[in-house]
N, C-alpha and C. Protein backbone atom coordinates (compact mmCIF):
# COMPACT_ATOMS: atom_id res chain seq x y z
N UNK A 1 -10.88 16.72 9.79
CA UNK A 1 -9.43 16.78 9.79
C UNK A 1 -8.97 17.49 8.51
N UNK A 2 -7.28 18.19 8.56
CA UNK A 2 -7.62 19.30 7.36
C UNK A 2 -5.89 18.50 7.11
N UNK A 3 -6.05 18.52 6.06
CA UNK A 3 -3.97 18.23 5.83
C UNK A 3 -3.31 19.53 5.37
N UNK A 4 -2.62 19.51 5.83
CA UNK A 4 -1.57 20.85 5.84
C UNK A 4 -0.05 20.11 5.28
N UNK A 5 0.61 21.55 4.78
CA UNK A 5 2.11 20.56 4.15
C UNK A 5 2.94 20.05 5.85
N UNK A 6 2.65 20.11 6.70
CA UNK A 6 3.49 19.32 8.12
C UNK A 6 2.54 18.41 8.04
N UNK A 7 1.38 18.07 8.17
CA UNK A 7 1.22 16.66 8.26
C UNK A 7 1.89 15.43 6.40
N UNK A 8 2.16 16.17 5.40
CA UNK A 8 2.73 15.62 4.53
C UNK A 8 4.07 15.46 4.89
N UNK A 9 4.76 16.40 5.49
CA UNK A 9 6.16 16.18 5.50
C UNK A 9 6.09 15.22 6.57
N UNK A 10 5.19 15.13 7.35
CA UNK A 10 5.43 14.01 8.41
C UNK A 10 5.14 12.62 8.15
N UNK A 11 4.06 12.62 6.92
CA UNK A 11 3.71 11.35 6.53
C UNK A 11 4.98 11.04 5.96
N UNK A 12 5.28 11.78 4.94
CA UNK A 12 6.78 11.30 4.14
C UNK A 12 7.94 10.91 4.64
N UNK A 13 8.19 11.74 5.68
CA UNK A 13 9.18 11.30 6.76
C UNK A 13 8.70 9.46 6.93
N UNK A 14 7.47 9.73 6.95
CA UNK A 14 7.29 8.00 8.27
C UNK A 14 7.83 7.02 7.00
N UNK A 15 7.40 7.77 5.58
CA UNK A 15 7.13 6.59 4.92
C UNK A 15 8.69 6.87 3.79
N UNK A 16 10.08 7.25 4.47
CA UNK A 16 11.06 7.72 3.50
C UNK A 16 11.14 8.08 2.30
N UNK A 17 10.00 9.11 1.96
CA UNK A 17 10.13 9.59 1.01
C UNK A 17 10.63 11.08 1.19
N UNK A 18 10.79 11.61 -0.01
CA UNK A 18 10.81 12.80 -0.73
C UNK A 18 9.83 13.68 -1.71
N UNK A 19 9.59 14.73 -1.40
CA UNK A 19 9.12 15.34 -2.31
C UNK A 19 9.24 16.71 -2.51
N UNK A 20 9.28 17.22 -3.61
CA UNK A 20 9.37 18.48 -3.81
C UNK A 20 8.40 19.50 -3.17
N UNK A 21 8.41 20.87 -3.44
CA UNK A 21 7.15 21.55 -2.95
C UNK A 21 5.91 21.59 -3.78
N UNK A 22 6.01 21.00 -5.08
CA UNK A 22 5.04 21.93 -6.07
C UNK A 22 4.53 20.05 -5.15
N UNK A 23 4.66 18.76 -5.63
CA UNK A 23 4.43 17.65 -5.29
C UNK A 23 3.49 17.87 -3.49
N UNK A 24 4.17 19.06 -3.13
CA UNK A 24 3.55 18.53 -1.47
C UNK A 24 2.11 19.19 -1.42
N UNK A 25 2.37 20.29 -1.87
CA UNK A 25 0.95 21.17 -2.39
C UNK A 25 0.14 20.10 -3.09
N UNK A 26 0.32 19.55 -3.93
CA UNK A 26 -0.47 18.49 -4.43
C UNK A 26 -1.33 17.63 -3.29
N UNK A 27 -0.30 17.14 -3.23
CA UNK A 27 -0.71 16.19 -2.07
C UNK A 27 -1.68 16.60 -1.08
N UNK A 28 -1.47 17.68 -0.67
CA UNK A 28 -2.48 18.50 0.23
C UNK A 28 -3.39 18.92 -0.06
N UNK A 29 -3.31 19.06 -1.29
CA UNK A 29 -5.30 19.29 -2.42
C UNK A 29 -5.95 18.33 -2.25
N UNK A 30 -4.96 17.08 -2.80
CA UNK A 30 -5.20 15.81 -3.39
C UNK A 30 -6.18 15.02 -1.75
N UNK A 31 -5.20 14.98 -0.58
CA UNK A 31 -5.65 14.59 0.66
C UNK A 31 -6.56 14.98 1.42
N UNK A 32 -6.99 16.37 0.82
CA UNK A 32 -8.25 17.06 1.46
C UNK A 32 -9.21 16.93 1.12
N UNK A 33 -9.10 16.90 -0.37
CA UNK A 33 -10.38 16.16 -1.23
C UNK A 33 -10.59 14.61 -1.23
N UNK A 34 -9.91 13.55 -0.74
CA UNK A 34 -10.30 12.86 -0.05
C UNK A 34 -11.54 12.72 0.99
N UNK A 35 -10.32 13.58 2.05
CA UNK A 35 -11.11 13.49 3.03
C UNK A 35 -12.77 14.47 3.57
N UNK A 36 -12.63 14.98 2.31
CA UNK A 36 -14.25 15.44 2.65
C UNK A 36 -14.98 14.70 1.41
N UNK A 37 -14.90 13.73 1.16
CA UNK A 37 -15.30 13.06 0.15
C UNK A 37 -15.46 11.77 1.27
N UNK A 38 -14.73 11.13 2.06
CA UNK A 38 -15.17 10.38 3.19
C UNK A 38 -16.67 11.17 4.31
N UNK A 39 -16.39 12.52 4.46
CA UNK A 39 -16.80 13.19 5.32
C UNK A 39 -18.37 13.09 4.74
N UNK A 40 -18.23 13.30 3.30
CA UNK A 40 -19.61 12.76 2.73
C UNK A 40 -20.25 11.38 2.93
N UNK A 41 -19.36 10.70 3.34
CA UNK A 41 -19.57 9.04 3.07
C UNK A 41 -20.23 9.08 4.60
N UNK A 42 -19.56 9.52 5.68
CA UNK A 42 -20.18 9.56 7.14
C UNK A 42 -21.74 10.38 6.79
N UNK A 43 -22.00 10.88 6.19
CA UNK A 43 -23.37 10.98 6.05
C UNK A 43 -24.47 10.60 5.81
N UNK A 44 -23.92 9.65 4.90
CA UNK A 44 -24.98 8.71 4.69
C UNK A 44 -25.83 7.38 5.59
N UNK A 45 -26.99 7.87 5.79
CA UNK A 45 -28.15 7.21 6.64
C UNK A 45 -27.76 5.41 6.20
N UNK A 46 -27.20 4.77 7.14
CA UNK A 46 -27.30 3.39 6.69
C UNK A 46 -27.74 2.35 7.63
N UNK A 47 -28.76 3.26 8.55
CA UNK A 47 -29.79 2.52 9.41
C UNK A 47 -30.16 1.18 8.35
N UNK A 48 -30.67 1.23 7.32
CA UNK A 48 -31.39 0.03 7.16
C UNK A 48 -30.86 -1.08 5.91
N UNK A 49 -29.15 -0.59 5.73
CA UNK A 49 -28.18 -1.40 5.27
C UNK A 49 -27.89 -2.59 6.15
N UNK A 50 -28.87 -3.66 5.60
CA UNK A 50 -27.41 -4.63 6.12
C UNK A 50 -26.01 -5.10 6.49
N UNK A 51 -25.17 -5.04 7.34
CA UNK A 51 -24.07 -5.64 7.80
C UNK A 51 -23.24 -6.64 7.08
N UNK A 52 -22.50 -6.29 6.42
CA UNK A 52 -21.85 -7.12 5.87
C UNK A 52 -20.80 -7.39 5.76
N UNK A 53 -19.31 -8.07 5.74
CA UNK A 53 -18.20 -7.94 5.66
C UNK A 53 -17.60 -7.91 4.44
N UNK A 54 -18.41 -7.91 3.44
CA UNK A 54 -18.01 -7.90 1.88
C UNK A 54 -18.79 -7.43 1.07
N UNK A 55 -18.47 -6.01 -0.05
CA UNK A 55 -19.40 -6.11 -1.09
C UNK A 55 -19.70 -7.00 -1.97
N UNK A 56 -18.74 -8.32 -2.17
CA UNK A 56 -18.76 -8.94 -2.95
C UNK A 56 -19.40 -10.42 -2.54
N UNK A 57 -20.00 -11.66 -3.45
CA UNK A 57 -20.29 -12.76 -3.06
C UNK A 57 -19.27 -13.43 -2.44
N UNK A 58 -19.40 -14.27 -1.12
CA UNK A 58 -18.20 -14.90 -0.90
C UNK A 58 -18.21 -16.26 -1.56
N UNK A 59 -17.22 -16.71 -1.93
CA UNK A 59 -16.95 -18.21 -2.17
C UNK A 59 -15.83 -18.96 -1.71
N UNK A 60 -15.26 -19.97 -1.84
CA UNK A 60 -14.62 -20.91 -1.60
C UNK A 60 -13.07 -20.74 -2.89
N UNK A 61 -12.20 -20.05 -2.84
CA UNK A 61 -11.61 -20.06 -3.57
C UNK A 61 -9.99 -20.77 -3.89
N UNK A 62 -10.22 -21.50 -2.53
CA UNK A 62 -8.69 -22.41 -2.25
C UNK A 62 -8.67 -23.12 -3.50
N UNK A 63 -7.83 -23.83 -3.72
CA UNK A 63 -7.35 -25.00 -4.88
C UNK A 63 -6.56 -26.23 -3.89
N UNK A 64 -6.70 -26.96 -4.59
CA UNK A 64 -5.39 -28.26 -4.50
C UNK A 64 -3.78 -27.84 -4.60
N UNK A 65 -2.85 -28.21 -3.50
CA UNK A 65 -1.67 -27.85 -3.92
C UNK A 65 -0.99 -28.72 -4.92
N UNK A 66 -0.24 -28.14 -5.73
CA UNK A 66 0.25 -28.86 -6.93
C UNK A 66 1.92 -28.32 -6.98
N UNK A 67 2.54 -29.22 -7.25
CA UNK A 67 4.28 -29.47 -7.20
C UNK A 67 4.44 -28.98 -8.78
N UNK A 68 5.23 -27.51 -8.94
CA UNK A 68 4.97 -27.06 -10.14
C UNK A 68 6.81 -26.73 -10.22
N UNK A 69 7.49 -26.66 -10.54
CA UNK A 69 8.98 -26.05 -11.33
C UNK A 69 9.20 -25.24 -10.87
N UNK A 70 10.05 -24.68 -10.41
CA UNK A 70 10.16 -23.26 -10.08
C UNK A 70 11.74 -22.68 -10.80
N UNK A 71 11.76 -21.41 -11.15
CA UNK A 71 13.04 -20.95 -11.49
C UNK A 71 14.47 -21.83 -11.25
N UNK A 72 15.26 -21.61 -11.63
CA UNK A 72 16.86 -21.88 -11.51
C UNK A 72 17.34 -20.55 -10.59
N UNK A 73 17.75 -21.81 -9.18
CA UNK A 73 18.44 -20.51 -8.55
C UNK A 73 19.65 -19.92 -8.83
N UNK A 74 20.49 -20.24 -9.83
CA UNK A 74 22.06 -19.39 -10.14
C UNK A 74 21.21 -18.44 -11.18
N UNK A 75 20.51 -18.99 -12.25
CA UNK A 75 20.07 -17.76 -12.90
C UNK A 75 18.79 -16.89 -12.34
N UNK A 76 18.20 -16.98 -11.52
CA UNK A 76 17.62 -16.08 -10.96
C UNK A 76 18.93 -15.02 -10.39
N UNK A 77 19.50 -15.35 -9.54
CA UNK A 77 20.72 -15.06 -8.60
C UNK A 77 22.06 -14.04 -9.70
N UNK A 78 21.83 -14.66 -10.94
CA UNK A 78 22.21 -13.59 -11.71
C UNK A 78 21.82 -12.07 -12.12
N UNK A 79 20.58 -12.33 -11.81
CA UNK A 79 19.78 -11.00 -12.28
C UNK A 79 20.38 -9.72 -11.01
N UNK A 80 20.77 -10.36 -9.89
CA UNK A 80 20.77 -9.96 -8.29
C UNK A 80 22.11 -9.29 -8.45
N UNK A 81 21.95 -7.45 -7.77
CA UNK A 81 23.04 -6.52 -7.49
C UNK A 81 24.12 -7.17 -6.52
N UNK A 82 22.96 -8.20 -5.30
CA UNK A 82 23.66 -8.31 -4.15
C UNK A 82 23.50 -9.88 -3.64
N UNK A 83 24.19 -10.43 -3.43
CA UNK A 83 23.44 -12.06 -2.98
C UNK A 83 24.25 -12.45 -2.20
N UNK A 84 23.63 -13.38 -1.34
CA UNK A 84 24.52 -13.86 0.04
C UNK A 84 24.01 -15.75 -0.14
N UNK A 85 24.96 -16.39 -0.34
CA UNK A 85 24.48 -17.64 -0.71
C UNK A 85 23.39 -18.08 -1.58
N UNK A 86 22.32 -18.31 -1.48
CA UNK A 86 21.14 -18.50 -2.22
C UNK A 86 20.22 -17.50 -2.14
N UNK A 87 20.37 -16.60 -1.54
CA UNK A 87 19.31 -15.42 -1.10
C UNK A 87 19.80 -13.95 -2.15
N UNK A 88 18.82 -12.90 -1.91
CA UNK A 88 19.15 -11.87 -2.12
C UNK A 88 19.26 -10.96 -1.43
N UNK A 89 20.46 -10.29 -1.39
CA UNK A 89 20.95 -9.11 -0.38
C UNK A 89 20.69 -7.72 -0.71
N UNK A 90 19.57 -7.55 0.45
CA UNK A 90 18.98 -6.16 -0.02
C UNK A 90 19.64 -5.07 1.64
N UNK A 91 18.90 -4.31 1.09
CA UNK A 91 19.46 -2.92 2.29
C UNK A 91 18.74 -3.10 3.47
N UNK A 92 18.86 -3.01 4.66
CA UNK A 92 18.42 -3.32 5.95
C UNK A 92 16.85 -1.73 5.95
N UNK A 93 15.97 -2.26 5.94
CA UNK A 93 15.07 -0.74 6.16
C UNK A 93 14.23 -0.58 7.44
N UNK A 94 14.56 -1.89 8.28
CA UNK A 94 14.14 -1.47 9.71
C UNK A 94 14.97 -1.65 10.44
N UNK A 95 15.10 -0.61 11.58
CA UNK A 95 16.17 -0.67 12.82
C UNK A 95 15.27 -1.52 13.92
């Protein structure tokens, strides 16, 4: 797969952004060299890799729940452009 500046302007579109041109060219270096840097990764022989769902050791990392303080909601609520009772009123970003 090759990225071209229409598949950037289309990603950006999905994801409401903006960008300039020198920025989209970037991006399109930046995304290609990625992806033949994966394309390398599909090469590699891993017949006799084990299966695993983690590089890492798994453990047990839950805790005990514990009843801890939490902020003041008028002064949190101060910091806030927009607030609707106890909440904060932000801009709607899905239709």
């Amino acid at each position: 797969m090759i990225v071209d500046k229409n598949t950037v302007d289309y990603v950006a579109k999905l994801a409401r952004l903006e960008f300039s041109d020198e920025e989209k060219e970037k991006f399109v270096e930046d995304f290609n060299k990625i992806l033949e840097f994966v394309e390398k990764l599909n090469e590699v022989n891993t017949d006799d890799v084990e299966i695993s769902i983690s590089a890492y050791p798994m453990y047990n990392a839950l805790r005990e729940d514990e009843v801890k303080t939490s902020l003041d909601v008028e002064k949190v609520l101060l910091n806030a452009p927009d607030k609707e009772n106890n909440f904060f009123r932000v801009p709607k970003v899905v239709d």
